[in-house]
N, C-alpha and C. Protein backbone atom coordinates (compact mmCIF):
# COMPACT_ATOMS: atom_id res chain seq x y z
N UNK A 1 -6.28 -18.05 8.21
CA UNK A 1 -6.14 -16.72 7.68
C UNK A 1 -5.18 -16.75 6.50
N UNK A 2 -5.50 -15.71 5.54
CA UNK A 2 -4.70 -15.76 4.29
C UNK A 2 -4.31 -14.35 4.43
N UNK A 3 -2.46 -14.14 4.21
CA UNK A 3 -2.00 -12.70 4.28
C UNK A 3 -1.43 -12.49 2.73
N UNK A 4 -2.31 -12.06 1.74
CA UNK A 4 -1.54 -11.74 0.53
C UNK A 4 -0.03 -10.24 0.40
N UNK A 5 0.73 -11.01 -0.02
CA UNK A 5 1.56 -10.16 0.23
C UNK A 5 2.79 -9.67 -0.82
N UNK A 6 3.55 -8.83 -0.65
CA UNK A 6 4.31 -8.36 -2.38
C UNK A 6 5.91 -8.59 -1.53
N UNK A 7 6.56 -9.03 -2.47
CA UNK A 7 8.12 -9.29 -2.16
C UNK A 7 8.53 -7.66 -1.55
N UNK A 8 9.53 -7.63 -0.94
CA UNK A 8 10.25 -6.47 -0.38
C UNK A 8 9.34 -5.43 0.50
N UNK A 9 8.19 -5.93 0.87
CA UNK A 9 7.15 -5.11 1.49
C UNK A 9 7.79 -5.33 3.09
N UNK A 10 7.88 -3.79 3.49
CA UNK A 10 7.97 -3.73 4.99
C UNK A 10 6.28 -3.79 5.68
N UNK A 11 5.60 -3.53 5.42
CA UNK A 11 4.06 -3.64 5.87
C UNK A 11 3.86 -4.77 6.00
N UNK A 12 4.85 -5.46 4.57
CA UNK A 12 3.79 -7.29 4.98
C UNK A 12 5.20 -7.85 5.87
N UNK A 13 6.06 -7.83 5.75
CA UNK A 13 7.04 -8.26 6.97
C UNK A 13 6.43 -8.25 8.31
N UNK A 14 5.78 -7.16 8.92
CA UNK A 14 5.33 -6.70 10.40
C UNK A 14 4.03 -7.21 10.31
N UNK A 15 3.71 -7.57 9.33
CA UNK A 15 2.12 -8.00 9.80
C UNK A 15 2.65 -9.40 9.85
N UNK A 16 3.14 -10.48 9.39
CA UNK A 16 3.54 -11.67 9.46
C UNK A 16 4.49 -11.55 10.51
N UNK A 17 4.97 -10.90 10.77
CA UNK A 17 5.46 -10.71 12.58
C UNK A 17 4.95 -10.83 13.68
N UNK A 18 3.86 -10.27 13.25
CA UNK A 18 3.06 -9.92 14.25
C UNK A 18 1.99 -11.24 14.24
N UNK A 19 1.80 -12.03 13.48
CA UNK A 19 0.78 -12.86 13.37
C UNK A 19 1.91 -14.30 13.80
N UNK A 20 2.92 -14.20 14.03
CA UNK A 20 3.93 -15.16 14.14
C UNK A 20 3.74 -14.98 15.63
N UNK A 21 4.10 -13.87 16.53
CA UNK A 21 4.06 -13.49 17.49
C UNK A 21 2.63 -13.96 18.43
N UNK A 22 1.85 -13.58 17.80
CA UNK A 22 0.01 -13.61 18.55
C UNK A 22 0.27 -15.32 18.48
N UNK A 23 0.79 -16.28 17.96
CA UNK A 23 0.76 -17.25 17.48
C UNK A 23 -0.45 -17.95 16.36
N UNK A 24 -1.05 -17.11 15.52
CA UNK A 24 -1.73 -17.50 14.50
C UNK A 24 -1.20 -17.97 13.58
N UNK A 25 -2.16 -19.11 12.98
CA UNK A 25 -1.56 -19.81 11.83
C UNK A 25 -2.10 -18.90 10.64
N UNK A 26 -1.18 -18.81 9.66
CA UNK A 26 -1.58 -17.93 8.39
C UNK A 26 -0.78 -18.57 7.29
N UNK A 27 -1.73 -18.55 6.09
CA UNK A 27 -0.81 -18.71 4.71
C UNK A 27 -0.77 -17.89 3.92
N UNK A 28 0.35 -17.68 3.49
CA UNK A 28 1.07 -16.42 2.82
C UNK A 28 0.57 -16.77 1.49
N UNK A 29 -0.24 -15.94 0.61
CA UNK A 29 0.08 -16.06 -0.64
C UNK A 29 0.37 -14.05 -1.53
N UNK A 30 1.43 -14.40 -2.66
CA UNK A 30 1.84 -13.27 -2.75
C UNK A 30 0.85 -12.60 -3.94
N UNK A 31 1.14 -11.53 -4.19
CA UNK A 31 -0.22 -11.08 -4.95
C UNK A 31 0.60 -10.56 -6.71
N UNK A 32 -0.10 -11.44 -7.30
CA UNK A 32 -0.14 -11.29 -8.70
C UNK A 32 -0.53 -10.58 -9.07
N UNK A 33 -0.50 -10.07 -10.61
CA UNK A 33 -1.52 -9.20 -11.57
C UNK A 33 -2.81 -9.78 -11.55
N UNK A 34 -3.26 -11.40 -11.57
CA UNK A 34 -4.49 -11.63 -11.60
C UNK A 34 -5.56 -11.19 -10.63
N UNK A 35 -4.63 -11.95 -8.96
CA UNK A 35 -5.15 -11.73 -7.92
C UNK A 35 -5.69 -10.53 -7.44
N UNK A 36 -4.87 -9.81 -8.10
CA UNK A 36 -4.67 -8.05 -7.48
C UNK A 36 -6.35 -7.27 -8.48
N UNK A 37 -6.34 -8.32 -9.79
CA UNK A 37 -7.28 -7.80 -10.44
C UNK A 37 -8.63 -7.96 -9.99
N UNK A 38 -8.66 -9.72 -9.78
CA UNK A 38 -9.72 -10.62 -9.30
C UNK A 38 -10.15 -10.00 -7.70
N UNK A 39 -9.56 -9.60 -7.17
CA UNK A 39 -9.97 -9.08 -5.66
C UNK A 39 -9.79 -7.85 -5.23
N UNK A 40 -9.52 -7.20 -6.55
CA UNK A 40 -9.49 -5.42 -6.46
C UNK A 40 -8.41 -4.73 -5.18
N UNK A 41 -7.17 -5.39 -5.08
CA UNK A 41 -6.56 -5.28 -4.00
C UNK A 41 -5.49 -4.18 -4.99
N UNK A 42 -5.08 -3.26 -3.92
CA UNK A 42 -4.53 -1.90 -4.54
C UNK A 42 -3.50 -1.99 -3.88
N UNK A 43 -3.00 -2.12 -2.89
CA UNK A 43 -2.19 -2.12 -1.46
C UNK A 43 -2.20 -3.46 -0.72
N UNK A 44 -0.56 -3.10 -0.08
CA UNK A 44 -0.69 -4.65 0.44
C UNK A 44 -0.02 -4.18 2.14
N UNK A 45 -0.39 -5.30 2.84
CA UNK A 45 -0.73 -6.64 2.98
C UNK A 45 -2.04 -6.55 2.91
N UNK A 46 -2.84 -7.40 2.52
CA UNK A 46 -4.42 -7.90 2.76
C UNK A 46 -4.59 -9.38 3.54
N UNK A 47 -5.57 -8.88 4.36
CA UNK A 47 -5.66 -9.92 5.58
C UNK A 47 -6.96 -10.38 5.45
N UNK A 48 -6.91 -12.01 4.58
CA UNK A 48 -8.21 -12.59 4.96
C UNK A 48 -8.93 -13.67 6.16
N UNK A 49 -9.59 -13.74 6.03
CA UNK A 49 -10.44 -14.68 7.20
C UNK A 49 -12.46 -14.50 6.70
N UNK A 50 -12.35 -16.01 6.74
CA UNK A 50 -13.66 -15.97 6.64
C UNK A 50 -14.47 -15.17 5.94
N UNK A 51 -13.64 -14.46 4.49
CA UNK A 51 -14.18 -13.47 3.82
C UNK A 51 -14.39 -12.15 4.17
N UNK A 52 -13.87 -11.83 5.37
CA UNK A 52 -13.25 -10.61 6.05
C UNK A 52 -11.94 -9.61 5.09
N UNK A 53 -12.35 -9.56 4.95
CA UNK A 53 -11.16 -8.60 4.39
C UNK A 53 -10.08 -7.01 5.23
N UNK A 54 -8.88 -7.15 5.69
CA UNK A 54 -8.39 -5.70 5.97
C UNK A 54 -7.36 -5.85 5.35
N UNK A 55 -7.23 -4.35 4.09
CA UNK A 55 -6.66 -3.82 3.57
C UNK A 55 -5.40 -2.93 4.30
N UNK A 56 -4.29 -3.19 3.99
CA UNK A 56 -3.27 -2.30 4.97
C UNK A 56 -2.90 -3.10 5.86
N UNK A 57 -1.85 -2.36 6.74
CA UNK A 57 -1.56 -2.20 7.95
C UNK A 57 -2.44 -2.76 8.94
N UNK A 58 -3.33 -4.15 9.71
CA UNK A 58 -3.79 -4.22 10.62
C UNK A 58 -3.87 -4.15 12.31
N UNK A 59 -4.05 -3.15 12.67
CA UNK A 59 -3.70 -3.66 14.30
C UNK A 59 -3.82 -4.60 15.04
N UNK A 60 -3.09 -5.09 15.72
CA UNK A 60 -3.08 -6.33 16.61
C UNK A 60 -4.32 -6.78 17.56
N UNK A 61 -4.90 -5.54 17.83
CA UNK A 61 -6.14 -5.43 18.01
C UNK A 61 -7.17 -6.23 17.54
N UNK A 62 -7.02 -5.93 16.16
CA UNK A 62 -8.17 -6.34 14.61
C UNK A 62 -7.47 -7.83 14.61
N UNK A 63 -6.57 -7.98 14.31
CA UNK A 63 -6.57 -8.77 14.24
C UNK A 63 -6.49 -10.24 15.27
N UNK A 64 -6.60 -9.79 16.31
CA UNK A 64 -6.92 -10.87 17.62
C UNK A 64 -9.01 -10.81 17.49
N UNK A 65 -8.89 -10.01 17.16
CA UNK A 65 -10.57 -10.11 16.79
C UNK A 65 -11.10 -11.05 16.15
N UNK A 66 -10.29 -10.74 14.85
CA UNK A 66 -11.13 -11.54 14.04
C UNK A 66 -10.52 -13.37 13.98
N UNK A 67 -9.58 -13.28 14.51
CA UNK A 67 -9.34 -14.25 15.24
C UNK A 67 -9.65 -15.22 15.85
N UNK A 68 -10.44 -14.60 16.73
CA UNK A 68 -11.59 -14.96 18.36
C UNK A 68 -9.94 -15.31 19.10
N UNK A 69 -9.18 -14.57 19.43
CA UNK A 69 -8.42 -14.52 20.82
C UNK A 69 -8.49 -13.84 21.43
């Protein structure tokens, strides 16, 4: 899983908390002007997998889903 994410963000803090916690492996990458352009991302954190995309805030829920835990 890839968590794009913006410096000083409390949203992306708790989602990488939370993905620390579930014990998933994730790589952080932070979101640029390009990235942000190239993948139309408005808001952060964005949570990929397998070309899945959730925008925002994910629940622990969603994200043990898409997971498969």
């Amino acid at each position: 899983m890839i968590i794009y994410t913006l410096p000083y963000c409390a949203k992306c803090d708790t989602m990488k908390r939370m993905m620390n916690e579930e014990g998933i492996p994730y790589e952080e990458v932070l979101i640029t002007e390009d990235i942000a352009k190239k993948k139309d991302f408005m808001e952060a954190p964005v949570l990929e997998h397998s070309g899945n995309y959730i925008r925002g805030m994910a629940p622990r829920s969603k994200i043990r889903e898409l997971y498969g835990t």
